[in-house]
C-alpha atoms as a PDB file:
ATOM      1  CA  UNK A   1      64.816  93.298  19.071  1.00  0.00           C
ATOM      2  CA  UNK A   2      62.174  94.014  21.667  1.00  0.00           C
ATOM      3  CA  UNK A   3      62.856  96.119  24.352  1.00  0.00           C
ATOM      4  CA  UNK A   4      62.020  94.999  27.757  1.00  0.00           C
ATOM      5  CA  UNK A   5      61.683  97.118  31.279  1.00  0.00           C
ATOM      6  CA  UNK A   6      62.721  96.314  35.119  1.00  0.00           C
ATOM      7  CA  UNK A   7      59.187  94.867  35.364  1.00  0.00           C
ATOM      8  CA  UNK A   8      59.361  92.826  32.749  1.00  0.00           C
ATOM      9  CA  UNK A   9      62.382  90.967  34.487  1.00  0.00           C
ATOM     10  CA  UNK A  10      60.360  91.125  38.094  1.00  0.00           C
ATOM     11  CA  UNK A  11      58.116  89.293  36.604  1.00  0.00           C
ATOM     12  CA  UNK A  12      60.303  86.405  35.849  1.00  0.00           C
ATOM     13  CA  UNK A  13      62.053  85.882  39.009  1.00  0.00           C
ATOM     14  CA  UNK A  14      61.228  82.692  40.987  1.00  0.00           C
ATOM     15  CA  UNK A  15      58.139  83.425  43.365  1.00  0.00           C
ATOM     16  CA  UNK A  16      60.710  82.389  46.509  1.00  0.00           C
ATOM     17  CA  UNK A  17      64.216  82.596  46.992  1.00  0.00           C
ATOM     18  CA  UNK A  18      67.159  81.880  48.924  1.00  0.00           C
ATOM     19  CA  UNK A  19      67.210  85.552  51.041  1.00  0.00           C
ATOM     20  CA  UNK A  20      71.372  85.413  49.886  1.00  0.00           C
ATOM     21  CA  UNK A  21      69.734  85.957  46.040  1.00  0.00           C
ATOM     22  CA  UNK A  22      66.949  88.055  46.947  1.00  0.00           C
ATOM     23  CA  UNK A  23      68.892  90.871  49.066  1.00  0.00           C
ATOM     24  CA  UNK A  24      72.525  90.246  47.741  1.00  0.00           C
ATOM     25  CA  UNK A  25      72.716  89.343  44.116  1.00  0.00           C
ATOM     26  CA  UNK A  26      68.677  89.746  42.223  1.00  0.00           C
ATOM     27  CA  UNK A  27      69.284  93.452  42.626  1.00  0.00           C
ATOM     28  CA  UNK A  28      72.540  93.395  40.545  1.00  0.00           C
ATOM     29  CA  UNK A  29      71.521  89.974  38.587  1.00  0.00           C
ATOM     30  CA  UNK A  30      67.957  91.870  36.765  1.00  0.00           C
ATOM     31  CA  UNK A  31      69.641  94.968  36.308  1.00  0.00           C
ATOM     32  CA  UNK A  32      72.740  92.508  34.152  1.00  0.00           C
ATOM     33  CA  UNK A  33      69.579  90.429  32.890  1.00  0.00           C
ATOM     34  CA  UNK A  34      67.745  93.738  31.590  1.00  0.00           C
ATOM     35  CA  UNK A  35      71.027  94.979  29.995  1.00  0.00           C
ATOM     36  CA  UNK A  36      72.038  91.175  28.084  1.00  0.00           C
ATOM     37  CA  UNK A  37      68.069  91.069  27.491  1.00  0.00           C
ATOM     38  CA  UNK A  38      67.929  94.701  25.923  1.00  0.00           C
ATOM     39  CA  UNK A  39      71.369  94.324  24.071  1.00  0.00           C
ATOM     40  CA  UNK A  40      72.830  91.439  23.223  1.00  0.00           C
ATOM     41  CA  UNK A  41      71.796  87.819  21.369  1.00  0.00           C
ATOM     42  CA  UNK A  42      73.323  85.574  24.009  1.00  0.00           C
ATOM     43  CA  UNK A  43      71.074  82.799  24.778  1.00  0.00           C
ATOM     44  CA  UNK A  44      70.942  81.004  28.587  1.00  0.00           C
ATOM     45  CA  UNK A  45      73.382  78.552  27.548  1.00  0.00           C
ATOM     46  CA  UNK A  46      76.074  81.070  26.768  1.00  0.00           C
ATOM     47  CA  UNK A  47      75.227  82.406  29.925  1.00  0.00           C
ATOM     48  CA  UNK A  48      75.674  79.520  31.738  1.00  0.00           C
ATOM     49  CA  UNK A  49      78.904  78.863  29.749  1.00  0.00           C
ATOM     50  CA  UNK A  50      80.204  82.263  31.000  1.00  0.00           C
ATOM     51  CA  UNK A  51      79.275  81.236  34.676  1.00  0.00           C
ATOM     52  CA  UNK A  52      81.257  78.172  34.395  1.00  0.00           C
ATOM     53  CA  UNK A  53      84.245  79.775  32.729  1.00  0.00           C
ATOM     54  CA  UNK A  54      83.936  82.628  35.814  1.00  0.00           C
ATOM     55  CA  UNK A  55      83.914  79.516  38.599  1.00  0.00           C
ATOM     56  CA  UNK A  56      86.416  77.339  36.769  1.00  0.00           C
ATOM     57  CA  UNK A  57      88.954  80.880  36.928  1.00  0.00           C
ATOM     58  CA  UNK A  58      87.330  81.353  40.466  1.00  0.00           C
ATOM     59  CA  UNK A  59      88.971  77.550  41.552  1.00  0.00           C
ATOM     60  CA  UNK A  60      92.022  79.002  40.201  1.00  0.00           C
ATOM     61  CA  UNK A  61      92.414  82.070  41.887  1.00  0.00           C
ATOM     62  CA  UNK A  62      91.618  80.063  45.252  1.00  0.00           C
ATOM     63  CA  UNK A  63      94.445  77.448  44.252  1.00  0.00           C
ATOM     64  CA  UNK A  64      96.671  80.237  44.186  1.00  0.00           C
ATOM     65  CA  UNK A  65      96.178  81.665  46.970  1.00  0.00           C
ATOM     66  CA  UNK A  66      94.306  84.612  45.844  1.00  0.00           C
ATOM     67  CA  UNK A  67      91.256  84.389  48.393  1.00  0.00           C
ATOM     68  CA  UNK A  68      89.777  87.606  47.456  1.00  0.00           C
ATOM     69  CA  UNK A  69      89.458  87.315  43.658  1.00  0.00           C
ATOM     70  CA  UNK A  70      88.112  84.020  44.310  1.00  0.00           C
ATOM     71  CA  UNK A  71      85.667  84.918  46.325  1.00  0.00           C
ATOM     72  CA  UNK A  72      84.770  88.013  43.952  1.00  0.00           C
ATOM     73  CA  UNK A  73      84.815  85.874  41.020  1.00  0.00           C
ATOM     74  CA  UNK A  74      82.712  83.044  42.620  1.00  0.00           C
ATOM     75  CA  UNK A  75      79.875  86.046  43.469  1.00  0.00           C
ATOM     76  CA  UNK A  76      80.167  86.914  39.539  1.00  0.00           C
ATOM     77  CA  UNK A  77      79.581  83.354  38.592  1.00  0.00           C
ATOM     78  CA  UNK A  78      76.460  82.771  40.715  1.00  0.00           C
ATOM     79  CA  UNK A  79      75.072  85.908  39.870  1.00  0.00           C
ATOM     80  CA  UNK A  80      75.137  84.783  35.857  1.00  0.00           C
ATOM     81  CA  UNK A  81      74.318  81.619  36.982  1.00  0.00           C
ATOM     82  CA  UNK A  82      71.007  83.550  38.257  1.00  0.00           C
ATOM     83  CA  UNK A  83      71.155  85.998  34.863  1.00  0.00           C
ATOM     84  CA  UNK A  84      70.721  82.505  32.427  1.00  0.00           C
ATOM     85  CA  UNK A  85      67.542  81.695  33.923  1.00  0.00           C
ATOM     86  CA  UNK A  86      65.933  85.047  34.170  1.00  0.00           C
ATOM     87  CA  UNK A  87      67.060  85.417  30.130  1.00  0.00           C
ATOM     88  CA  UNK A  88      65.387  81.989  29.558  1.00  0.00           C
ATOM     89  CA  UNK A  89      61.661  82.868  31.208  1.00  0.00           C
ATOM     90  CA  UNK A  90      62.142  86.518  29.843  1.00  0.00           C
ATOM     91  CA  UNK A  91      62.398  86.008  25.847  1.00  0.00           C
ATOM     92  CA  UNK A  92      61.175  81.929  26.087  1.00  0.00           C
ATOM     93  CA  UNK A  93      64.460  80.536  25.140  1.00  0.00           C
ATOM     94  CA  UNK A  94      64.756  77.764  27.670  1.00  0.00           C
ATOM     95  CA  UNK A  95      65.196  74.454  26.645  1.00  0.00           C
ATOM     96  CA  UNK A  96      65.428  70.879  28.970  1.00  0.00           C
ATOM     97  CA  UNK A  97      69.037  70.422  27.706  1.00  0.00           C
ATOM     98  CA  UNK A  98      69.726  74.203  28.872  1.00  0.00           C
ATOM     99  CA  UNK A  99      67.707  73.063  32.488  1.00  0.00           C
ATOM    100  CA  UNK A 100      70.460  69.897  32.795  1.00  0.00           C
ATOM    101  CA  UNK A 101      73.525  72.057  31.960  1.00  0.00           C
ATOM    102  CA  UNK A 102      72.800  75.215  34.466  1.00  0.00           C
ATOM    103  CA  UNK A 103      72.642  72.073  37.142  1.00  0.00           C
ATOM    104  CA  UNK A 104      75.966  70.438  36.493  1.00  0.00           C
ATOM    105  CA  UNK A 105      77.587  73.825  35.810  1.00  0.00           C
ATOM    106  CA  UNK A 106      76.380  74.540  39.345  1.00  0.00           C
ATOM    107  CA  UNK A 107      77.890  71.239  40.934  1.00  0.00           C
ATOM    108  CA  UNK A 108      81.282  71.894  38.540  1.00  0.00           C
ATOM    109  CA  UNK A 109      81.571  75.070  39.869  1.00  0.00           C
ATOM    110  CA  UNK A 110      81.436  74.000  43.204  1.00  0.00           C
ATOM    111  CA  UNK A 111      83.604  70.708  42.970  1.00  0.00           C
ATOM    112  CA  UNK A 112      86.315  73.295  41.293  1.00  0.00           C
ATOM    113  CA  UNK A 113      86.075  75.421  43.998  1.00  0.00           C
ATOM    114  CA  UNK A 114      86.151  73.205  46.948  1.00  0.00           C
ATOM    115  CA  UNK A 115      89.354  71.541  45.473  1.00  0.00           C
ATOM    116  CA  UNK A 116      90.657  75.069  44.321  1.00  0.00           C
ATOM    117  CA  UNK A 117      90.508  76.070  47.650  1.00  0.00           C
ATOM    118  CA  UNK A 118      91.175  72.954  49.691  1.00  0.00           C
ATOM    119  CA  UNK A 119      94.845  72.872  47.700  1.00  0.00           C
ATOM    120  CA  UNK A 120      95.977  76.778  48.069  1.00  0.00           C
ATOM    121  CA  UNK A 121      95.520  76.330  51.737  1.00  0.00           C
ATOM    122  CA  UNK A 122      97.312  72.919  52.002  1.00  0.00           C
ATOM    123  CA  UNK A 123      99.787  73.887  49.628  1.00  0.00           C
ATOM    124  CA  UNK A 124     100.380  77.054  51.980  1.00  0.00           C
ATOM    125  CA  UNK A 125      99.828  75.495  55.124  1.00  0.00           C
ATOM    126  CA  UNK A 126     100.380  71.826  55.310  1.00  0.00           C
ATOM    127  CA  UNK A 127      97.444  71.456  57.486  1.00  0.00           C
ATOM    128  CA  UNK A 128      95.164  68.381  56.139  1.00  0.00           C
ATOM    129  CA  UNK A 129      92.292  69.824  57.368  1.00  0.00           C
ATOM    130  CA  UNK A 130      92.361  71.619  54.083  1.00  0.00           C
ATOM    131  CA  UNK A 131      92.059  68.813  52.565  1.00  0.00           C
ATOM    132  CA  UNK A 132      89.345  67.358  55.030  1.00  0.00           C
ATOM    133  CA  UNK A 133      87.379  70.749  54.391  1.00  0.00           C
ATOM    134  CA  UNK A 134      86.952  70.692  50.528  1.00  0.00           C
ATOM    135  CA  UNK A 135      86.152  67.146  50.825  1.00  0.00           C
ATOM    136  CA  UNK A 136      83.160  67.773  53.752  1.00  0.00           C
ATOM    137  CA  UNK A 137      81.699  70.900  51.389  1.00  0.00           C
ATOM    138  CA  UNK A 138      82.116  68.557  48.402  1.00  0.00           C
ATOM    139  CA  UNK A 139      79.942  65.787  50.401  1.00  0.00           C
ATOM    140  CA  UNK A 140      77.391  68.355  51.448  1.00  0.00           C
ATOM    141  CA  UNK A 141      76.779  69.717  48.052  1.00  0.00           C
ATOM    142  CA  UNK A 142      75.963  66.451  46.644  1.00  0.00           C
ATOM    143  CA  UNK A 143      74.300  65.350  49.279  1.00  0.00           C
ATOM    144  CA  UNK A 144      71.991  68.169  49.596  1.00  0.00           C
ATOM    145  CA  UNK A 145      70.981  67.725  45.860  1.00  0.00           C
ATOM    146  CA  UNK A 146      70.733  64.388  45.796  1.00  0.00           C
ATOM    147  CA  UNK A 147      68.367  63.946  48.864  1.00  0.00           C
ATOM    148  CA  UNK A 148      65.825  67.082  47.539  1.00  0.00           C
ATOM    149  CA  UNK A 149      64.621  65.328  44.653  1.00  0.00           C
ATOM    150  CA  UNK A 150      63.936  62.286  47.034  1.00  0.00           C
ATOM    151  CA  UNK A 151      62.156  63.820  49.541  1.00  0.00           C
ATOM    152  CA  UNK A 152      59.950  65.315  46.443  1.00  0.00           C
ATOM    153  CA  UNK A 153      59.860  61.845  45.535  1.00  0.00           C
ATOM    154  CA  UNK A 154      58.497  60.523  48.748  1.00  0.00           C
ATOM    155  CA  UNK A 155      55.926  63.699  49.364  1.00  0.00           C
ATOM    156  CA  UNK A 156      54.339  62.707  45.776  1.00  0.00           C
ATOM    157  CA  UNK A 157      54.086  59.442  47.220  1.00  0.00           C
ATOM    158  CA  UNK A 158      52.277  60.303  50.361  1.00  0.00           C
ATOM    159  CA  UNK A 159      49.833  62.588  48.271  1.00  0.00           C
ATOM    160  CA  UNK A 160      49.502  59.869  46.027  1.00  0.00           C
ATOM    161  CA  UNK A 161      48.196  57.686  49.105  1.00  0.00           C
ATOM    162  CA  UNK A 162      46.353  60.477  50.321  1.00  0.00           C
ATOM    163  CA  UNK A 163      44.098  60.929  47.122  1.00  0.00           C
ATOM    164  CA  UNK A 164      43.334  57.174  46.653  1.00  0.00           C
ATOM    165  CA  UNK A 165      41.610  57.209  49.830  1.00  0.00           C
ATOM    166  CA  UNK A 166      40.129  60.106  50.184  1.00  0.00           C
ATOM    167  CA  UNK A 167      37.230  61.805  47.966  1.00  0.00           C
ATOM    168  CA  UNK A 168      38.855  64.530  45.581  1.00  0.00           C
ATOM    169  CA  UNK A 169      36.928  67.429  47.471  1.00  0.00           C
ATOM    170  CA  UNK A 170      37.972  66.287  50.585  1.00  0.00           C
ATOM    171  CA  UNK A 171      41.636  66.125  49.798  1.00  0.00           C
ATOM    172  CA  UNK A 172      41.894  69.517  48.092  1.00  0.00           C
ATOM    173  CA  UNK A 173      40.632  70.759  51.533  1.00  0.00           C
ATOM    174  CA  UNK A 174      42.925  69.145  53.608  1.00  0.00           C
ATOM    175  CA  UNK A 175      46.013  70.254  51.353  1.00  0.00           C
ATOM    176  CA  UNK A 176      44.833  73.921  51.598  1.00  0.00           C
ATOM    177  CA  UNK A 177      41.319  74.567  53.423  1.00  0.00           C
ATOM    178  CA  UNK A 178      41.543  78.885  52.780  1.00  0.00           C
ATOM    179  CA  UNK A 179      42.907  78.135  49.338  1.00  0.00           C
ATOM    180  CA  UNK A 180      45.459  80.697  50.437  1.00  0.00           C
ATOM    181  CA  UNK A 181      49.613  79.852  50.447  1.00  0.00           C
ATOM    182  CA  UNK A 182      49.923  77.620  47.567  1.00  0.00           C
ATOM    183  CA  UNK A 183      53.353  77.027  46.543  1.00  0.00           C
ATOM    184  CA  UNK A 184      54.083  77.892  42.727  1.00  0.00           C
ATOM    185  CA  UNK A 185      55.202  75.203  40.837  1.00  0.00           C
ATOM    186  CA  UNK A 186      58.830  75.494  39.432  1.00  0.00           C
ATOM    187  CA  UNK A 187      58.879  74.768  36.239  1.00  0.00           C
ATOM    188  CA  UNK A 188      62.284  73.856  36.380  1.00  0.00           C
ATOM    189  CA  UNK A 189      63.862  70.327  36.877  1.00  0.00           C
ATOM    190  CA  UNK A 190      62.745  68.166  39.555  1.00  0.00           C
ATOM    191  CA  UNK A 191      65.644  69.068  41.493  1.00  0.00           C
ATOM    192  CA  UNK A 192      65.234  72.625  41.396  1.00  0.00           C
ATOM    193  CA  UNK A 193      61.661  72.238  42.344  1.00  0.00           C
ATOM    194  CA  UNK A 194      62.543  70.565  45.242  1.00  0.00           C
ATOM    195  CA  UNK A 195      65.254  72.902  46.537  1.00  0.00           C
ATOM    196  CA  UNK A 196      62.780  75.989  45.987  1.00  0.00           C
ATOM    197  CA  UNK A 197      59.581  74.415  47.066  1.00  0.00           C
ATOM    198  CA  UNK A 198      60.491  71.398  49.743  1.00  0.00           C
ATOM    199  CA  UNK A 199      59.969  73.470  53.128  1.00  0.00           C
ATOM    200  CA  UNK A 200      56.757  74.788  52.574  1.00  0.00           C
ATOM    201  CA  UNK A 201      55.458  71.536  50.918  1.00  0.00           C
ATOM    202  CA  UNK A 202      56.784  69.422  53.755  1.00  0.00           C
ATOM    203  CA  UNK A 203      55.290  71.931  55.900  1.00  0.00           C
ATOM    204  CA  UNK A 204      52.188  72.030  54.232  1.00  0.00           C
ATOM    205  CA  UNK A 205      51.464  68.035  54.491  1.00  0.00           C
ATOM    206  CA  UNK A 206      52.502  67.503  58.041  1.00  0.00           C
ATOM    207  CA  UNK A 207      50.438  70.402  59.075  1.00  0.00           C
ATOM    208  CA  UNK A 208      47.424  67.969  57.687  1.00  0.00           C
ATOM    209  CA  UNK A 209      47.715  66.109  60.267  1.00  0.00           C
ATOM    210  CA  UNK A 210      50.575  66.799  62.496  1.00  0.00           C
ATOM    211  CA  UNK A 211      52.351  64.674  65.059  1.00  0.00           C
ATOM    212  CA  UNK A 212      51.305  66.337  68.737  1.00  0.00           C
ATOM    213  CA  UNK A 213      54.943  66.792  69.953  1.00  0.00           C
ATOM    214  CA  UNK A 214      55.461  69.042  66.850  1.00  0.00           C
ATOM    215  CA  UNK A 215      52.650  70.960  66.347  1.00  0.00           C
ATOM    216  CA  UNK A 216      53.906  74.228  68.191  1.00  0.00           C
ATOM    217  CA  UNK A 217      57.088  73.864  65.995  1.00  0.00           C
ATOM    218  CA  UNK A 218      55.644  73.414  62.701  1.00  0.00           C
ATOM    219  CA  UNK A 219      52.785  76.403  63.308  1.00  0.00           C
ATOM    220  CA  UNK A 220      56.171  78.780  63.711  1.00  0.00           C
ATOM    221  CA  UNK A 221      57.946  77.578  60.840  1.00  0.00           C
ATOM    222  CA  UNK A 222      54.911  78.046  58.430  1.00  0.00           C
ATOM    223  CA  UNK A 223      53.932  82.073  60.314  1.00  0.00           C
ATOM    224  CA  UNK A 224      57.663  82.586  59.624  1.00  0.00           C
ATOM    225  CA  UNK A 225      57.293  80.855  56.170  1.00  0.00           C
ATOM    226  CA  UNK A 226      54.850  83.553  55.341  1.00  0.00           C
ATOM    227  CA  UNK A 227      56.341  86.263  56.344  1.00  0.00           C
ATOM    228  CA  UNK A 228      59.218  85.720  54.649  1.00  0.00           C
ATOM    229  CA  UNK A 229      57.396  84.500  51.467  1.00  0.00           C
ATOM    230  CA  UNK A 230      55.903  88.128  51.318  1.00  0.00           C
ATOM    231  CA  UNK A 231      58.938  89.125  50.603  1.00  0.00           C
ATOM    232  CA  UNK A 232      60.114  86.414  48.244  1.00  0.00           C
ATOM    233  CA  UNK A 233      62.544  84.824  50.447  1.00  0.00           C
ATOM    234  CA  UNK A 234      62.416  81.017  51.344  1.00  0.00           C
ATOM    235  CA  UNK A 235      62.284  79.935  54.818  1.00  0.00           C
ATOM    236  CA  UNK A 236      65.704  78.516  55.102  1.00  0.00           C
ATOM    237  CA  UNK A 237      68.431  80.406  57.451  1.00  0.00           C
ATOM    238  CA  UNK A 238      71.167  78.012  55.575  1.00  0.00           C
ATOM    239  CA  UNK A 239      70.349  76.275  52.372  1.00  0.00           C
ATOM    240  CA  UNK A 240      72.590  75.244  49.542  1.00  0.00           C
ATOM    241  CA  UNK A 241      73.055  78.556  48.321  1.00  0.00           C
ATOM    242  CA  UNK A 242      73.692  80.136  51.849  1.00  0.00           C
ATOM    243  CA  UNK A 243      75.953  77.562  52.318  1.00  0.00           C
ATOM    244  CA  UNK A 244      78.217  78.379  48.952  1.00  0.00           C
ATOM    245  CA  UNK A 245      78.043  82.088  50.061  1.00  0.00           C
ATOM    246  CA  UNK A 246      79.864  80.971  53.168  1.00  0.00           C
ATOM    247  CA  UNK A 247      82.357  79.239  52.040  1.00  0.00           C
ATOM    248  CA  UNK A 248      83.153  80.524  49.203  1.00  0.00           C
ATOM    249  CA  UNK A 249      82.750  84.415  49.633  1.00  0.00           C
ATOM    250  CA  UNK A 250      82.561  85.322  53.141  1.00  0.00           C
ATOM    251  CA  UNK A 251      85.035  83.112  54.393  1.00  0.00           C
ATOM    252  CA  UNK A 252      87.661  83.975  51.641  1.00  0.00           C
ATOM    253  CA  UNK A 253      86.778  88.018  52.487  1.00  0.00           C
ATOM    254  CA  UNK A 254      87.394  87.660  55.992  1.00  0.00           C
ATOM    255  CA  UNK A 255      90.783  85.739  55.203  1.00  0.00           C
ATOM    256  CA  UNK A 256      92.383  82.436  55.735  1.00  0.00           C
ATOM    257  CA  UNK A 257      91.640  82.000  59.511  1.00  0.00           C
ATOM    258  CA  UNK A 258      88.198  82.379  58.562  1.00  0.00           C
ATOM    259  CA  UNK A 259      87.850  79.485  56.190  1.00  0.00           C
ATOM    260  CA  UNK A 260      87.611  76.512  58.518  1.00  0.00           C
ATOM    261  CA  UNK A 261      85.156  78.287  61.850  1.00  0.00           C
ATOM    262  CA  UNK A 262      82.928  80.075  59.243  1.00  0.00           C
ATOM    263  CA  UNK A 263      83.115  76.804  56.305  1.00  0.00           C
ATOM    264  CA  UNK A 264      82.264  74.482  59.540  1.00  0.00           C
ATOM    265  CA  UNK A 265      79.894  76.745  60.812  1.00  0.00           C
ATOM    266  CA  UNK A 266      77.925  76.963  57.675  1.00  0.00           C
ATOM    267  CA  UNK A 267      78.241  73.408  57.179  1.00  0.00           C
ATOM    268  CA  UNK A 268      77.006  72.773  60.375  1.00  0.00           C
ATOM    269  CA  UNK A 269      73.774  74.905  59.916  1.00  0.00           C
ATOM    270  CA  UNK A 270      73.219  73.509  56.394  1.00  0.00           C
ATOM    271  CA  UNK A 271      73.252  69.792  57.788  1.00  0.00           C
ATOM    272  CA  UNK A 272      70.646  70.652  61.055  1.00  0.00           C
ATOM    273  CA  UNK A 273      68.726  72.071  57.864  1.00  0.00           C
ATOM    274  CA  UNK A 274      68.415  68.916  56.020  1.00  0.00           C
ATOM    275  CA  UNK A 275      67.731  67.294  59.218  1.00  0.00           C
ATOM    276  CA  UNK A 276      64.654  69.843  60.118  1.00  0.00           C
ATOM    277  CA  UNK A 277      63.690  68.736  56.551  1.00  0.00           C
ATOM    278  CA  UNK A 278      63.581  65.201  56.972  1.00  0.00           C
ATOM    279  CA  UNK A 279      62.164  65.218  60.513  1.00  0.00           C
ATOM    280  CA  UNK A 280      59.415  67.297  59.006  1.00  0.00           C
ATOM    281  CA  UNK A 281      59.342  64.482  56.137  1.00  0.00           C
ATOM    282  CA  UNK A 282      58.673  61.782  58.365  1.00  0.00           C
ATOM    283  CA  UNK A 283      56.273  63.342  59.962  1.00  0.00           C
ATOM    284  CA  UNK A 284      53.894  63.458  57.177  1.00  0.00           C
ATOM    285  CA  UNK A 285      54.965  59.887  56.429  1.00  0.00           C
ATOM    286  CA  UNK A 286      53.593  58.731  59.647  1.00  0.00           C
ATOM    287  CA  UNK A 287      50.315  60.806  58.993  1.00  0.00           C
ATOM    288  CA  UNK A 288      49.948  59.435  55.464  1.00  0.00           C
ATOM    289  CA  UNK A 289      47.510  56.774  54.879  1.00  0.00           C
ATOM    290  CA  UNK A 290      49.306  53.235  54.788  1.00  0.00           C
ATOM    291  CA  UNK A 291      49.506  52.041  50.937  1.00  0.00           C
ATOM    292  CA  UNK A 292      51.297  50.067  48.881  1.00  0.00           C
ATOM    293  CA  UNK A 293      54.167  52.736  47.286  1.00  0.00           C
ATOM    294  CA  UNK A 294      53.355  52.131  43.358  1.00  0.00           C
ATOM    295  CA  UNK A 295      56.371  52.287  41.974  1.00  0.00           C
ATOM    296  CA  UNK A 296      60.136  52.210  43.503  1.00  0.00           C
ATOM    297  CA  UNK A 297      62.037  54.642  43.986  1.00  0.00           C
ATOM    298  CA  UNK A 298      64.704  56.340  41.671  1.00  0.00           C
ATOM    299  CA  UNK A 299      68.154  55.158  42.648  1.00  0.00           C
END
């Protein structure tokens, strides 16, 4: 079995990041990768088997009332969630079947969860706005990652247009005239891709040719883009995985008065997020060339 170093697992970690992975959980999650890489024969699949097994017991511990190991064991399923992929770019295991079952583990986990949690505290309480709370971070969830790989959808689109009218030198220079900030493709799922990549794509066509009432806003976002990319961290104050962090492990740590101000909170932020995202979306719409779109899109 070959033996593999720290770097060796740097080298595999996704160019950006949410900054909850990159600060709280890579630092544990390569040095657990490097260990299962280094001694054991578990593929990514058994990984993400464990992960699910740890968030299943996770929507347990929050149905009884045990907010704490909840929250604990909902940290140690994301970070193997985080350890399965590393293990697949590390020793070339992956496989597309692996790619579709670390994404529904992820929504399982979460489902569990939200109802785990939603019927301790009713069950405790009485109060329905349990009920209404693992229902709105249920909603959120699947909205979130069912509108990325749309709005990846609708960018290819819009580059599509782009490139039929324009020659191919020309376009190249309008999607990046320094050749400098290119965005790594993911080769992940379309739906990772999209959650990793969508800001500083979106970002990247409206800047083309952006609207004048946004300009100022969008020239921010991308020198704060940067800044954070140079330290692996994607531009998003409250994404997806921000947003299970809240509810899920701070709120549960801080207690049960916590769980509906900081799960609403969170929500809140996650929701002006995917708003940002889609006013930045349109934005390049309206700048696109007008063209027939080729082919529908996937319902």
């Amino acid at each position: 079995m070959r033996a593999y170093s720290m770097d060796d697992v740097h080298a595999v970690r996704k160019p950006r990041d949410s900054w909850w992975t990159v600060f709280l959980v890579d630092p544990v999650a390569c040095r657990l990768t490097l260990l299962v890489a280094d001694r054991t024969a578990i593929t990514p699949n058994g990984l993400t088997g464990v992960s699910m097994a740890l968030g299943v017991t996770a929507a347990i511990s929050f149905a009884l009332g045990q907010l704490a190991a909840g929250a604990a064991l909902f940290y140690l399923s994301f970070m193997v969630d985080c350890t399965d992929g590393k293990i697949a770019r590390l020793k070339g295991t992956g496989t597309p079947f692996g790619l579709w079952v670390d994404y529904m583990g992820d929504r399982i986990r979460v489902i569990c969860c939200a109802a785990g949690l939603a019927s301790g505290q009713y069950a405790v309480t009485g109060d329905v706005a349990y009920i209404l709370l693992g229902a709105g971070v249920t909603v959120l969830d699947l909205f979130r990652y069912v509108n990325a790989p749309q709005m990846k959808r609708v960018r290819e689109v819009v580059r599509e247009n782009r490139a039929q009218r324009e020659p191919a030198g020309e376009h190249l220079a309008r999607q990046d005239p320094a050749g400098e900030n290119r965005v790594p493709c993911d080769p992940g799922p379309a739906e990772v891709a999209a959650v990793l990549n969508e800001a500083a794509a979106l970002i990247r066509e409206a800047s083309a040719q952006p609207h004048p009432g946004a300009h100022r806003v969008l020239r921010l976002y991308r020198r704060i883009g940067r800044f954070l990319g140079r330290h692996r961290v994607r531009p998003h104050l409250m994404s997806g995985i921000e947003f299970h962090a809240a509810v899920f492990v701070a709120a549960p740590l801080l207690g049960s008065w916590a769980l509906l101000p900081v799960s609403t909170g969170a929500g809140a932020l996650l929701l002006l997020n995917e708003i940002f995202l889609i006013y930045v979306l349109w934005l390049s719409t309206r700048t696109a060339p007008a063209s027939p779109i080729p082919q529908r899109l996937p319902v």
